[in-house]
PDB file of N, CA and C in Angstrom:
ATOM      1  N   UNK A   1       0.845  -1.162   0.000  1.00  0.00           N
ATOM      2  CA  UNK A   1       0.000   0.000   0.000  1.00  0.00           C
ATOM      3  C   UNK A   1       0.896   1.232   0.000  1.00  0.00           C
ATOM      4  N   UNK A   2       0.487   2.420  -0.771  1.00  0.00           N
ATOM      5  CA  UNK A   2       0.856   3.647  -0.729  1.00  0.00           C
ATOM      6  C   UNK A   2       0.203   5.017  -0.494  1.00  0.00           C
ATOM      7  N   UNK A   3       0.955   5.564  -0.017  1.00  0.00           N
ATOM      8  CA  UNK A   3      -0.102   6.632   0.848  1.00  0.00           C
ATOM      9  C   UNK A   3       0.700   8.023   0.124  1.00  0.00           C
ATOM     10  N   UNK A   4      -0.045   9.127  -0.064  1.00  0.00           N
ATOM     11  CA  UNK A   4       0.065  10.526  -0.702  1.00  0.00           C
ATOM     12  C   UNK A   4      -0.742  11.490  -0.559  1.00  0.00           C
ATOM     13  N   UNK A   5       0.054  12.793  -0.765  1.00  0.00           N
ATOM     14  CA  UNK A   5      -1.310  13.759  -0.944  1.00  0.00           C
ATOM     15  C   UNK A   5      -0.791  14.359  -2.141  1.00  0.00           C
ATOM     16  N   UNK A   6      -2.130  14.946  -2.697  1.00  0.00           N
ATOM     17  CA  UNK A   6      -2.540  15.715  -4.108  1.00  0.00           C
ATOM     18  C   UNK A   6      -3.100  17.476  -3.639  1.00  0.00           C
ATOM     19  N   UNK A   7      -2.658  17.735  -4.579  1.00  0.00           N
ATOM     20  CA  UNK A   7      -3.420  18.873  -3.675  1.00  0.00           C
ATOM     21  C   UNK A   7      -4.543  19.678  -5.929  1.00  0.00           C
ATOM     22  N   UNK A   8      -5.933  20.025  -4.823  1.00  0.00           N
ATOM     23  CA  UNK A   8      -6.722  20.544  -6.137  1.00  0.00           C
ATOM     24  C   UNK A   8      -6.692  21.917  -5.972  1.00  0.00           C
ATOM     25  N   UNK A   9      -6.728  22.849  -7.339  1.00  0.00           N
ATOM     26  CA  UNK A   9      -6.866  24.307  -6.945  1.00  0.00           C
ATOM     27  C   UNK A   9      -8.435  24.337  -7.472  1.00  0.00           C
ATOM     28  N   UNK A  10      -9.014  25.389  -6.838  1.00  0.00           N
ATOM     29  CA  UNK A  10     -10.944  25.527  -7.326  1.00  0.00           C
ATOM     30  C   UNK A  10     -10.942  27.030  -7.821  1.00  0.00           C
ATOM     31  N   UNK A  11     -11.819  27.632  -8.660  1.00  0.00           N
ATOM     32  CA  UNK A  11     -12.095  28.697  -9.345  1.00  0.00           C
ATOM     33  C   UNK A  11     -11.837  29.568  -8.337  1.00  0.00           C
ATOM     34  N   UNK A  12     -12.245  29.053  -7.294  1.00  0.00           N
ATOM     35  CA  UNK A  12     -12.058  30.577  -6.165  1.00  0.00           C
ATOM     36  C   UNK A  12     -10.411  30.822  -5.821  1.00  0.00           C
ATOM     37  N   UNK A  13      -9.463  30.274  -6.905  1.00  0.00           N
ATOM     38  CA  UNK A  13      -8.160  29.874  -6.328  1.00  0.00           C
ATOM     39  C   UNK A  13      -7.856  29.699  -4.570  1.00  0.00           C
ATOM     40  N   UNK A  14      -8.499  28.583  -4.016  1.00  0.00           N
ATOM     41  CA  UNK A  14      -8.526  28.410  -3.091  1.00  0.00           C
ATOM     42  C   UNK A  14      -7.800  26.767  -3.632  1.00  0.00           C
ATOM     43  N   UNK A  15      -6.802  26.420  -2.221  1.00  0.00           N
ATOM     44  CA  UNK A  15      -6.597  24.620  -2.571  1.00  0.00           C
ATOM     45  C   UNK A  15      -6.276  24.146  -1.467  1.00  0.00           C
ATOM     46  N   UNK A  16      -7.151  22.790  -2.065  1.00  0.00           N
ATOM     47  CA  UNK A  16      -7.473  21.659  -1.376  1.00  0.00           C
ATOM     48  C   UNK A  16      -6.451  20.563  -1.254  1.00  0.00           C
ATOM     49  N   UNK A  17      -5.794  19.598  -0.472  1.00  0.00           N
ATOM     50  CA  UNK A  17      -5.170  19.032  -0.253  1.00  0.00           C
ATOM     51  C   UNK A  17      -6.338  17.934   0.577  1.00  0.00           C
ATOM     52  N   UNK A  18      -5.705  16.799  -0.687  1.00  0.00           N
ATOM     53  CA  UNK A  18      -6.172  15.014  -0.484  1.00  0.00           C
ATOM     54  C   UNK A  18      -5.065  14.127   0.072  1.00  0.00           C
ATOM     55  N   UNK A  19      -5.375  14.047   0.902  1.00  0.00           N
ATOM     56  CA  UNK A  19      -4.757  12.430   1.526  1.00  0.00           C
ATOM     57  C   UNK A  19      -5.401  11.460   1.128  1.00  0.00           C
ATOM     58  N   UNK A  20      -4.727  10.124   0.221  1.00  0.00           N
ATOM     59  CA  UNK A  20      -5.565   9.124  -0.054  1.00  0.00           C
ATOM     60  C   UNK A  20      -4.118   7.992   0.278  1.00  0.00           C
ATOM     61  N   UNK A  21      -4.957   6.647   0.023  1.00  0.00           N
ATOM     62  CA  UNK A  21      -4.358   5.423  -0.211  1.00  0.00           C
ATOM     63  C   UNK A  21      -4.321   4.380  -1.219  1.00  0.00           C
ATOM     64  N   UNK A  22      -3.418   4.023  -1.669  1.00  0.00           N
ATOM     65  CA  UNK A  22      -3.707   3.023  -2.862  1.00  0.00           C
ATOM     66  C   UNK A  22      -3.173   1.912  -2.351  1.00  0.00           C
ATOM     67  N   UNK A  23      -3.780   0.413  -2.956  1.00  0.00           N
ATOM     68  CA  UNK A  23      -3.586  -0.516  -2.752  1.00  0.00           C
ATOM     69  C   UNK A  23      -2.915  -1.264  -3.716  1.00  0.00           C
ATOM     70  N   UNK A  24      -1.890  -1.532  -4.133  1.00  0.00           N
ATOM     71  CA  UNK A  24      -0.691  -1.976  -4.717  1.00  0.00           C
ATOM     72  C   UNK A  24      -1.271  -3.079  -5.678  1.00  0.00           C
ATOM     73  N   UNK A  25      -2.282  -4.060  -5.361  1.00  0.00           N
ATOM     74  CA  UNK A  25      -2.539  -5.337  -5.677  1.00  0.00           C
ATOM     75  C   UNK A  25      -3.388  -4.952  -6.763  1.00  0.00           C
ATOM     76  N   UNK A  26      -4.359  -4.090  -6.144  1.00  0.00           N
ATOM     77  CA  UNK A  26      -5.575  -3.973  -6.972  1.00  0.00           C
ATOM     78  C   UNK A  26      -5.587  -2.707  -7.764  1.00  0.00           C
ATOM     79  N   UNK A  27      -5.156  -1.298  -7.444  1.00  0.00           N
ATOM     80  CA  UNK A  27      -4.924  -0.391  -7.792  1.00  0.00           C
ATOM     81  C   UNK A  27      -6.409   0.692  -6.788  1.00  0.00           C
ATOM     82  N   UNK A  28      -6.948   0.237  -6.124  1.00  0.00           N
ATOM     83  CA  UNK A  28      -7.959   0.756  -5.221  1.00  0.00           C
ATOM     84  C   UNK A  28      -7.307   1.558  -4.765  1.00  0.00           C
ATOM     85  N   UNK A  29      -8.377   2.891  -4.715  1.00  0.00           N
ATOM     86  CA  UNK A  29      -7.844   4.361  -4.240  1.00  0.00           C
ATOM     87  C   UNK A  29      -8.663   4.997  -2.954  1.00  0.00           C
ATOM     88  N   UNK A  30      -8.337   4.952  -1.872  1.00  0.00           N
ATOM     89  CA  UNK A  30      -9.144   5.068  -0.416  1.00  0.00           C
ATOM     90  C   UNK A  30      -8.846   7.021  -0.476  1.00  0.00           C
ATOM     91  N   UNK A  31      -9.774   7.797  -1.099  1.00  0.00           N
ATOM     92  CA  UNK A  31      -9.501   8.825   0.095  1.00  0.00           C
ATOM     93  C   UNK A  31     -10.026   8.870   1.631  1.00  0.00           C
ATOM     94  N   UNK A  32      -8.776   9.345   1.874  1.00  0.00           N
ATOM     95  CA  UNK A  32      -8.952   9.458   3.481  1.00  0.00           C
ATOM     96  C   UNK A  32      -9.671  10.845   4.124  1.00  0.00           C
ATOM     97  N   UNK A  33      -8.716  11.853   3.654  1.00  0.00           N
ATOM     98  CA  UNK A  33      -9.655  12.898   4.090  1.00  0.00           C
ATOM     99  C   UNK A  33      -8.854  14.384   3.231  1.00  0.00           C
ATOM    100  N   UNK A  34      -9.558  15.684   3.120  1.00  0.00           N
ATOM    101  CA  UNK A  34      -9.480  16.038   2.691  1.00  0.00           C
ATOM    102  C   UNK A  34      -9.412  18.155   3.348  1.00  0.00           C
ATOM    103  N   UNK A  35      -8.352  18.615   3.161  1.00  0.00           N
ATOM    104  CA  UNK A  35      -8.250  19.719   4.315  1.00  0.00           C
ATOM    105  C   UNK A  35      -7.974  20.840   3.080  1.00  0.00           C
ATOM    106  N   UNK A  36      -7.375  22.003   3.993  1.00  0.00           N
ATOM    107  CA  UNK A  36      -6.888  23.376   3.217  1.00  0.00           C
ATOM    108  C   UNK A  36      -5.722  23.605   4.038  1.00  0.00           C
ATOM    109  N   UNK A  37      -4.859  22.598   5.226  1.00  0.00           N
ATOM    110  CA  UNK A  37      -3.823  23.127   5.294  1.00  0.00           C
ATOM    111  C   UNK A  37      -3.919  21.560   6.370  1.00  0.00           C
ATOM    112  N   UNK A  38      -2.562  20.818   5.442  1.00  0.00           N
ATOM    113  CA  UNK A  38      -2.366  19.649   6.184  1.00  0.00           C
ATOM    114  C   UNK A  38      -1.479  19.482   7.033  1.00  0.00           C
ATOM    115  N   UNK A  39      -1.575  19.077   8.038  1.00  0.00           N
ATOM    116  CA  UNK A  39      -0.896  18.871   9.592  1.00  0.00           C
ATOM    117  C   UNK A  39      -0.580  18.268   9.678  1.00  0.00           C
ATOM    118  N   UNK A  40       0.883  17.446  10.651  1.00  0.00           N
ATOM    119  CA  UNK A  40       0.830  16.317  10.967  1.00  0.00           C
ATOM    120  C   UNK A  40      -0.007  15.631  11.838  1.00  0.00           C
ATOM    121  N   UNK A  41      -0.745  16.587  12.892  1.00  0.00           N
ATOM    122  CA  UNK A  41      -2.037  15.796  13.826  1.00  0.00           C
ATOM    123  C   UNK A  41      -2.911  15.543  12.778  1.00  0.00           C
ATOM    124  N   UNK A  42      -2.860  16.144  11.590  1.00  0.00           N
ATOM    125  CA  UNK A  42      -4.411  15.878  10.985  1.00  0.00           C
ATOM    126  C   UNK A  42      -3.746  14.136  10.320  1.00  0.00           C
ATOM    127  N   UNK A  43      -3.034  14.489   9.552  1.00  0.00           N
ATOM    128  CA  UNK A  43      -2.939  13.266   8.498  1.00  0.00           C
ATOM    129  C   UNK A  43      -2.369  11.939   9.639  1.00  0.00           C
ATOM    130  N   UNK A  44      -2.202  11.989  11.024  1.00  0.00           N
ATOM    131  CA  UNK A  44      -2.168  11.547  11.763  1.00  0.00           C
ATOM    132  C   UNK A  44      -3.365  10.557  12.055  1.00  0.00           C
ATOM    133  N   UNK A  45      -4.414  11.468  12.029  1.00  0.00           N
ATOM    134  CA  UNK A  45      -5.897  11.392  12.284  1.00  0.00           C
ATOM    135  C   UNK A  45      -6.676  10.556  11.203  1.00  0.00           C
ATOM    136  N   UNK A  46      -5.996  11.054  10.427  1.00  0.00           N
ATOM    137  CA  UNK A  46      -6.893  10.318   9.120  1.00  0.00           C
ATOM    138  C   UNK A  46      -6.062   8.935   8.674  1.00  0.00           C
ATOM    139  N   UNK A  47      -5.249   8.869   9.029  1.00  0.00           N
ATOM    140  CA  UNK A  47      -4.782   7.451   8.660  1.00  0.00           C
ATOM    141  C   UNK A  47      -5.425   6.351  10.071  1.00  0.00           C
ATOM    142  N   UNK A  48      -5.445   7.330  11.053  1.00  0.00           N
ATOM    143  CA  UNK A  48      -6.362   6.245  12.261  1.00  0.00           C
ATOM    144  C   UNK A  48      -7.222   6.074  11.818  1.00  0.00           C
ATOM    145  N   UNK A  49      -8.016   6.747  11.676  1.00  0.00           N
ATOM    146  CA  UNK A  49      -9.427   6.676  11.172  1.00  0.00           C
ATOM    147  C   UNK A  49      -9.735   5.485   9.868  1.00  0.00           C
ATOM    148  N   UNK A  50      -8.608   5.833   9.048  1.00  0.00           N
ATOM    149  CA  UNK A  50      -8.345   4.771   7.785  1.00  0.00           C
ATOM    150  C   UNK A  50      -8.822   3.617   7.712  1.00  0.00           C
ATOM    151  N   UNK A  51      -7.580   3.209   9.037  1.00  0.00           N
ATOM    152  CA  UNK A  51      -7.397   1.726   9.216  1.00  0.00           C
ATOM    153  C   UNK A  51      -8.732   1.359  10.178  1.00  0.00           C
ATOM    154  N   UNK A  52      -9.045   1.960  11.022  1.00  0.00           N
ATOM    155  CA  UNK A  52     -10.532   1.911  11.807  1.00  0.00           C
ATOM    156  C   UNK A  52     -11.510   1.245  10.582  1.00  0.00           C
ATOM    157  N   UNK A  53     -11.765   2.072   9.191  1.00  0.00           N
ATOM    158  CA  UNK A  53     -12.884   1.539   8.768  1.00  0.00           C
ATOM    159  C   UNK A  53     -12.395  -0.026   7.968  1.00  0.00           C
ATOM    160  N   UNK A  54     -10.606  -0.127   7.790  1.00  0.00           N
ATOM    161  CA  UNK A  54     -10.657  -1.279   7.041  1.00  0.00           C
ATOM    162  C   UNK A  54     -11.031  -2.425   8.125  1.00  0.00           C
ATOM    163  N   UNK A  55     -10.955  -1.627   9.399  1.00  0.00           N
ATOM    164  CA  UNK A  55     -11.303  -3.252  10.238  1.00  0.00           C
ATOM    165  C   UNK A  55     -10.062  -4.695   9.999  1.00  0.00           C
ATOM    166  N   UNK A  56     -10.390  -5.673   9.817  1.00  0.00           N
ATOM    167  CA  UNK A  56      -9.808  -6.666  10.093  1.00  0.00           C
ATOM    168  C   UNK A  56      -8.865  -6.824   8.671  1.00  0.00           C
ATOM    169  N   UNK A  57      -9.355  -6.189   7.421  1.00  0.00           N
ATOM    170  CA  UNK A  57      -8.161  -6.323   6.498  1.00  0.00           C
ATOM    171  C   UNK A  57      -7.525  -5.385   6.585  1.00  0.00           C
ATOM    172  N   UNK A  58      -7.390  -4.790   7.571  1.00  0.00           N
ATOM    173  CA  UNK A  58      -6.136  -3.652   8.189  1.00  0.00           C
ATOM    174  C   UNK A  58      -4.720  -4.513   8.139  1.00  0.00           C
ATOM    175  N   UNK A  59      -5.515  -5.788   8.989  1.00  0.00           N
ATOM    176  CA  UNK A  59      -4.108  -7.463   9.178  1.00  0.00           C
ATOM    177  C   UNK A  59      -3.615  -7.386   7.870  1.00  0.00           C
ATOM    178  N   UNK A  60      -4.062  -7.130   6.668  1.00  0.00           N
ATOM    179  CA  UNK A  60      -3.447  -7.539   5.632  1.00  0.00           C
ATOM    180  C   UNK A  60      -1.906  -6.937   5.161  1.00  0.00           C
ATOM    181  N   UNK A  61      -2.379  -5.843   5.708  1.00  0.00           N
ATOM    182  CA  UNK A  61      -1.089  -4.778   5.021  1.00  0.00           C
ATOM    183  C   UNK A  61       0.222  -4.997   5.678  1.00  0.00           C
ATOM    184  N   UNK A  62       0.978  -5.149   4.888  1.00  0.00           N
ATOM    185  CA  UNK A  62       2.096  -5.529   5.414  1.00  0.00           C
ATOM    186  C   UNK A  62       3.275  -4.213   5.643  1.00  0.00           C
ATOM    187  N   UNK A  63       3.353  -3.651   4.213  1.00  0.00           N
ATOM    188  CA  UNK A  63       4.231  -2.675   3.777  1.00  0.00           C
ATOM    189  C   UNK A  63       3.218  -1.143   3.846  1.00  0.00           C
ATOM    190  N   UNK A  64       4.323   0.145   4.014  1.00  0.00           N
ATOM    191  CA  UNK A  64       3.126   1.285   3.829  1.00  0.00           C
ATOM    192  C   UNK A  64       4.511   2.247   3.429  1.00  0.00           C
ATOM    193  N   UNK A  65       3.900   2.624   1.742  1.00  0.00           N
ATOM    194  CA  UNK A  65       5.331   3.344   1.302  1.00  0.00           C
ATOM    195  C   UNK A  65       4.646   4.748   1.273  1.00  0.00           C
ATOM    196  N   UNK A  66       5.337   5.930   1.840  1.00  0.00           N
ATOM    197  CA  UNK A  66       5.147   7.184   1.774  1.00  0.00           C
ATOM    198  C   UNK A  66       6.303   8.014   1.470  1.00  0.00           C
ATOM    199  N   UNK A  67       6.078   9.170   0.906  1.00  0.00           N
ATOM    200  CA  UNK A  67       7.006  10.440   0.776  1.00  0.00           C
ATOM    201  C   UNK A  67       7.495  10.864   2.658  1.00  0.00           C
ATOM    202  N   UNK A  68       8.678  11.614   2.195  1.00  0.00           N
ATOM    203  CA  UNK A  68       8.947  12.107   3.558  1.00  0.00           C
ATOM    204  C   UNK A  68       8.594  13.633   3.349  1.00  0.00           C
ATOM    205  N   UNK A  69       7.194  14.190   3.087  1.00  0.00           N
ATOM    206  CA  UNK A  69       6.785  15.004   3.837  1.00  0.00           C
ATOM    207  C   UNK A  69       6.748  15.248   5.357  1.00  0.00           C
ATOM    208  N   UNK A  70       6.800  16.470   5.468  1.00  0.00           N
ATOM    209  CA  UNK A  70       6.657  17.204   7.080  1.00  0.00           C
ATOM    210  C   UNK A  70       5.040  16.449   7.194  1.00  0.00           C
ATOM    211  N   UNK A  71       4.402  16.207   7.108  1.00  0.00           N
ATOM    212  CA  UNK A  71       2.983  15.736   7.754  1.00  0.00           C
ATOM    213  C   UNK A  71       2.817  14.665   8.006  1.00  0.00           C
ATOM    214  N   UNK A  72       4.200  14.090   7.442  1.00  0.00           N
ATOM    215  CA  UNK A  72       3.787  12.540   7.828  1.00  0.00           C
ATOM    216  C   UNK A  72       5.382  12.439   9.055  1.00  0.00           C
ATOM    217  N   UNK A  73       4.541  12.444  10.433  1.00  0.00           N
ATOM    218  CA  UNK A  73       5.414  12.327  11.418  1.00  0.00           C
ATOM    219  C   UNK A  73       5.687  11.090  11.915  1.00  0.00           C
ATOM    220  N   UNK A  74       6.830  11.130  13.200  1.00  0.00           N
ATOM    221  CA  UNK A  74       6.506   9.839  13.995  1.00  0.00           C
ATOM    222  C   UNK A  74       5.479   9.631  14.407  1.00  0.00           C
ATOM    223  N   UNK A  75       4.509  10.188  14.691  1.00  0.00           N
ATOM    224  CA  UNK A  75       3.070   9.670  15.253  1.00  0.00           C
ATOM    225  C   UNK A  75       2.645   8.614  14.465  1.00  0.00           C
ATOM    226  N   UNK A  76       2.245   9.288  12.931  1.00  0.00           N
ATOM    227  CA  UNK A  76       1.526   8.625  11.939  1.00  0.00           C
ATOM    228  C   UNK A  76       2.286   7.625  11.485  1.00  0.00           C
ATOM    229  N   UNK A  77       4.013   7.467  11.751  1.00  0.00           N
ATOM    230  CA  UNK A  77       4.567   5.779  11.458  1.00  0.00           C
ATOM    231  C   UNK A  77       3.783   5.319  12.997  1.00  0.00           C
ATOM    232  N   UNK A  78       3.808   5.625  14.048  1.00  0.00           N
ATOM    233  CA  UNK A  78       3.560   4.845  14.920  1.00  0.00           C
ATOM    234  C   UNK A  78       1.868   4.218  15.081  1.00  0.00           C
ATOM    235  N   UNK A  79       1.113   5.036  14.613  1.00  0.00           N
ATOM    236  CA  UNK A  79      -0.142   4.472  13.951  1.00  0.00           C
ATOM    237  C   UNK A  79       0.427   3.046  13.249  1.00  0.00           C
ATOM    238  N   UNK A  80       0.457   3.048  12.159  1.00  0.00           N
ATOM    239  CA  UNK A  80       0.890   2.028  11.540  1.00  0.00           C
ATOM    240  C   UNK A  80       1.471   0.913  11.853  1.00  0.00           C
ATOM    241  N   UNK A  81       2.697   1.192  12.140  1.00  0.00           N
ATOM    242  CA  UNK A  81       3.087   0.279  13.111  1.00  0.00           C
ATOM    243  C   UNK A  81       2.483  -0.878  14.299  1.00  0.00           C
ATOM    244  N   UNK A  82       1.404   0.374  15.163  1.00  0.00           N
ATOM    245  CA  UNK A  82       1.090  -0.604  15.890  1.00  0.00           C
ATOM    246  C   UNK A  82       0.272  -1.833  15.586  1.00  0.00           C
ATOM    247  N   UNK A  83      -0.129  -1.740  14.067  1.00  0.00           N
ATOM    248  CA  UNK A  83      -1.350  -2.873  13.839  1.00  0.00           C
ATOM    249  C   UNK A  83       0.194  -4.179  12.550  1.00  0.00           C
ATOM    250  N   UNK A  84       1.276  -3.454  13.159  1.00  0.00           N
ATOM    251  CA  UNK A  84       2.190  -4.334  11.937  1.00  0.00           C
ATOM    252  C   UNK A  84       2.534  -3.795  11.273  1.00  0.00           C
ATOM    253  N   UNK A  85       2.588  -3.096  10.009  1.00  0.00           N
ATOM    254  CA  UNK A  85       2.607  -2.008   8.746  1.00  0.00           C
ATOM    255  C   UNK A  85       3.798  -1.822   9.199  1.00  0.00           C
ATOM    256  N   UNK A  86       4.687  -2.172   8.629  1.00  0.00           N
ATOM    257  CA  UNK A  86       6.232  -1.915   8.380  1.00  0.00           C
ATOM    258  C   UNK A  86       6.159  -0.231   7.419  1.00  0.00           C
ATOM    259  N   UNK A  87       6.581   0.658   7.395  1.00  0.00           N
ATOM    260  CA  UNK A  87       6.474   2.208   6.839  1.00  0.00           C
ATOM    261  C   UNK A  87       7.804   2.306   6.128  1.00  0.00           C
ATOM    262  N   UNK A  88       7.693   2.274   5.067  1.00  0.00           N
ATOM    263  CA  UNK A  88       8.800   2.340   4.388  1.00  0.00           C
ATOM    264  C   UNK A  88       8.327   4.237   3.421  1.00  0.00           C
ATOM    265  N   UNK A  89       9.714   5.060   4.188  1.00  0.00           N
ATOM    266  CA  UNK A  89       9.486   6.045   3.699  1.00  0.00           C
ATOM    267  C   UNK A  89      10.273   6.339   2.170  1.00  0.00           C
ATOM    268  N   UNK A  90      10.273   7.223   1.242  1.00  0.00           N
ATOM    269  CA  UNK A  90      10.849   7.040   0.190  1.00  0.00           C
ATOM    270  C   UNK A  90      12.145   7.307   0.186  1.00  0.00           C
ATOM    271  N   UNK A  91      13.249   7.262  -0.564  1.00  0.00           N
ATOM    272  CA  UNK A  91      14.499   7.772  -0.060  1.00  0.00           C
ATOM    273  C   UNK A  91      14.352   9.083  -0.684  1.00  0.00           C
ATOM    274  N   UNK A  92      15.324  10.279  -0.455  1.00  0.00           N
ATOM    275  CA  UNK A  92      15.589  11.262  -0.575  1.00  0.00           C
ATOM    276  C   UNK A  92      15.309  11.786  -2.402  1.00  0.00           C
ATOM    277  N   UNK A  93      14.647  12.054  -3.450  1.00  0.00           N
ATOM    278  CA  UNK A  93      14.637  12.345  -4.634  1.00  0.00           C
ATOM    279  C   UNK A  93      14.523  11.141  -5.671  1.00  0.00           C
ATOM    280  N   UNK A  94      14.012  10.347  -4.900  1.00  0.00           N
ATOM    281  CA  UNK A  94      13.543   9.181  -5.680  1.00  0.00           C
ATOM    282  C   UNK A  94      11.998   9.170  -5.778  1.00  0.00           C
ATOM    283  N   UNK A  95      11.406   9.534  -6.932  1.00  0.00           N
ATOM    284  CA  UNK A  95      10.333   9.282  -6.498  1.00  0.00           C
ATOM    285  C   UNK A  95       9.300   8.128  -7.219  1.00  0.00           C
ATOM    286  N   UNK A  96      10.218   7.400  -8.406  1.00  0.00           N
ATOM    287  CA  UNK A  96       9.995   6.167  -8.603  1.00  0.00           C
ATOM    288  C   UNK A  96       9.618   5.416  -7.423  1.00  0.00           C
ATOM    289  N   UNK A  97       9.976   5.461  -6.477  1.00  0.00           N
ATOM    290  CA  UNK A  97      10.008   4.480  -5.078  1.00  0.00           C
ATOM    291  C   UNK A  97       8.397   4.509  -4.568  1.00  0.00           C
ATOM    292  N   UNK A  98       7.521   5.317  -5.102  1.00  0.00           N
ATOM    293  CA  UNK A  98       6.345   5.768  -4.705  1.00  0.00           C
ATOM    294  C   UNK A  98       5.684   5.894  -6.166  1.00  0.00           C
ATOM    295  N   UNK A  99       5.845   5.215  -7.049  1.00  0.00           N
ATOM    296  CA  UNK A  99       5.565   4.937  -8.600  1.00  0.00           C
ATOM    297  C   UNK A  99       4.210   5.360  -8.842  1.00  0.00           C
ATOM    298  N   UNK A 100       3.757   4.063  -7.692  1.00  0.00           N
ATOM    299  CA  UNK A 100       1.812   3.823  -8.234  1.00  0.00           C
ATOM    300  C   UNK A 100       1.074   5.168  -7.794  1.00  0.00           C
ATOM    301  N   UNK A 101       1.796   5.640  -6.675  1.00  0.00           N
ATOM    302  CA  UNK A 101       0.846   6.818  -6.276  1.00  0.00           C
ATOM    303  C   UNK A 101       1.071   7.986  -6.759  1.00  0.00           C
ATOM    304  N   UNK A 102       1.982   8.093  -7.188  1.00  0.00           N
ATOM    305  CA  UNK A 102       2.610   8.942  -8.512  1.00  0.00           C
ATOM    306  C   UNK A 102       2.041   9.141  -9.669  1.00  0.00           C
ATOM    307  N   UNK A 103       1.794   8.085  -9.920  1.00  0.00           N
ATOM    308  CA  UNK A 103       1.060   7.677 -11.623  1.00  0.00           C
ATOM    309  C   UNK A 103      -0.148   8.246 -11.125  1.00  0.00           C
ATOM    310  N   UNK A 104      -0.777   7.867  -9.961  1.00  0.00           N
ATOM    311  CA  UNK A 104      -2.056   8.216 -10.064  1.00  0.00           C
ATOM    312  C   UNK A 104      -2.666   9.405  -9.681  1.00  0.00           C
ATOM    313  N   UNK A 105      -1.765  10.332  -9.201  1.00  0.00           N
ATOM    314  CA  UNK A 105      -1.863  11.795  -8.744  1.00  0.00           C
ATOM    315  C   UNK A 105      -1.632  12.043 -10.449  1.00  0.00           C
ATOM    316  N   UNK A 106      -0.637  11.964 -11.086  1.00  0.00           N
ATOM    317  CA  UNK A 106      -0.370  12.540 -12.623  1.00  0.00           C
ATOM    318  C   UNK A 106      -1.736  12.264 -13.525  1.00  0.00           C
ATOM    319  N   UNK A 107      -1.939  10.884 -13.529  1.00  0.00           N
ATOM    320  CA  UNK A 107      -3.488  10.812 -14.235  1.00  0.00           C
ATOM    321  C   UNK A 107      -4.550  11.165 -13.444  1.00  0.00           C
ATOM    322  N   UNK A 108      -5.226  11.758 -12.098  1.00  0.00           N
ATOM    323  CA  UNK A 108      -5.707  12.002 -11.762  1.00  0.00           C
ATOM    324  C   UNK A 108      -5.869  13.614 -12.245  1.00  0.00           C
ATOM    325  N   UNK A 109      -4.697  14.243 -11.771  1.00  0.00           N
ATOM    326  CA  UNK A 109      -4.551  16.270 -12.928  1.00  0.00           C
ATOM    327  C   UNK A 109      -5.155  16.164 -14.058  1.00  0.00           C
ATOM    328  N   UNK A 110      -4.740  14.824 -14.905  1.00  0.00           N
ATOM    329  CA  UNK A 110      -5.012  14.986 -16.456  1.00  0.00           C
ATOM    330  C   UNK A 110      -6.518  14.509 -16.978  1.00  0.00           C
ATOM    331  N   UNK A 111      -6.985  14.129 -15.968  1.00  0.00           N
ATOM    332  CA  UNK A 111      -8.417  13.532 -16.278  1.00  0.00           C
ATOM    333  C   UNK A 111      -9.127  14.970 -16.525  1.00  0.00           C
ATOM    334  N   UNK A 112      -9.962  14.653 -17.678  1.00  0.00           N
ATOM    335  CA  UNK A 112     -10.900  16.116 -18.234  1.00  0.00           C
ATOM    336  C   UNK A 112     -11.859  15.750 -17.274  1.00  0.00           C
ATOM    337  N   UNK A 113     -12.804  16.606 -16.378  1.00  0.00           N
ATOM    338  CA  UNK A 113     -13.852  16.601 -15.751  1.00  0.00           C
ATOM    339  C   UNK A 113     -15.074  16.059 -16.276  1.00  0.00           C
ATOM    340  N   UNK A 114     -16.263  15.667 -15.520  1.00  0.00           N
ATOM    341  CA  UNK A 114     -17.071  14.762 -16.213  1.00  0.00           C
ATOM    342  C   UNK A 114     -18.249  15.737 -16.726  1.00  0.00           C
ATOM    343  N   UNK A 115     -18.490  15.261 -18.102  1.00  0.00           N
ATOM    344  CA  UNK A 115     -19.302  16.112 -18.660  1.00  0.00           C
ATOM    345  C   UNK A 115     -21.112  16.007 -17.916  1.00  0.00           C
ATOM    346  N   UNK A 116     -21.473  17.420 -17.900  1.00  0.00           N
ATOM    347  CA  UNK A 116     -23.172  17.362 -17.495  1.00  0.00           C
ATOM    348  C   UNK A 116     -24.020  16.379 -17.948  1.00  0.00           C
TER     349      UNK A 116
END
C-alpha cells in the first residue's frame, strides 16, 4: 500500500489538499480525508481513522510506502506500526520508489472533468 497527498486548486483559487491510499494489488484508491492546510495531527488522524474503517483487512497490510513530507510524522509511522505495517518512507529524490501513487496523482490532474 501507498499513501500521498494531491493537492486541487478551485475557481475561487482556493486549494485543497487530499490524503488518499492506494492498494498496490488492486490499484484501489481510499480517500482518506481532505483539508486546506495539512498537519501532521491531521494526516495523523486520518490514517487512524483509515485503518478503523478497514477493520480486520487492516491485518493484511504488510508494507506502507510514503514520501517524507513534514505531515507525515513519527506519530503517523507509529499508527501504523502498531497494527504491523512496516512504513517504508521514500528515499531522498527518488520518487519512482512511490511509482503507483505517482502515476495516479499525474493521471488524476489529467483527467478532463465529467461532462453534465
Amino acid at each position: 500500500m501507498a499513501t500521498d497527498l494531491f493537492h486541487i486548486d478551485t475557481v475561487f483559487l482556493r486549494r485543497w489538499f487530499v490524503l488518499f491510499f492506494i492498494e498496490h494489488g488492486t490499484r484501489r484508491v481510499h480517500i482518506a480525508g481532505i483539508t486546506r492546510h495539512p498537519t501532521g495531527p491531521w494526516v495523523t488522524q486520518q490514517a487512524r481513522n483509515y485503518l478503523m474503517d478497514l477493520g480486520d483487512h487492516a491485518q493484511s497490510i504488510r508494507f506502507l510506502i510514503r514520501d517524507r513530507g513534514t505531515y507525515f510524522t513519527d506519530s503517523f509511522d507509529a499508527v501504523c506500526q502498531a497494527i504491523g505495517v512496516q512504513v517504508l518512507p521514500t528515499l531522498p529524490q527518488v520518487p519512482r520508489m512511490n511509482s503507483i501513487a505517482e502515476r495516479w496523482i499525474g493521471h488524476a490532474a489529467a483527467r478532463p472533468p465529467a461532462a453534465p
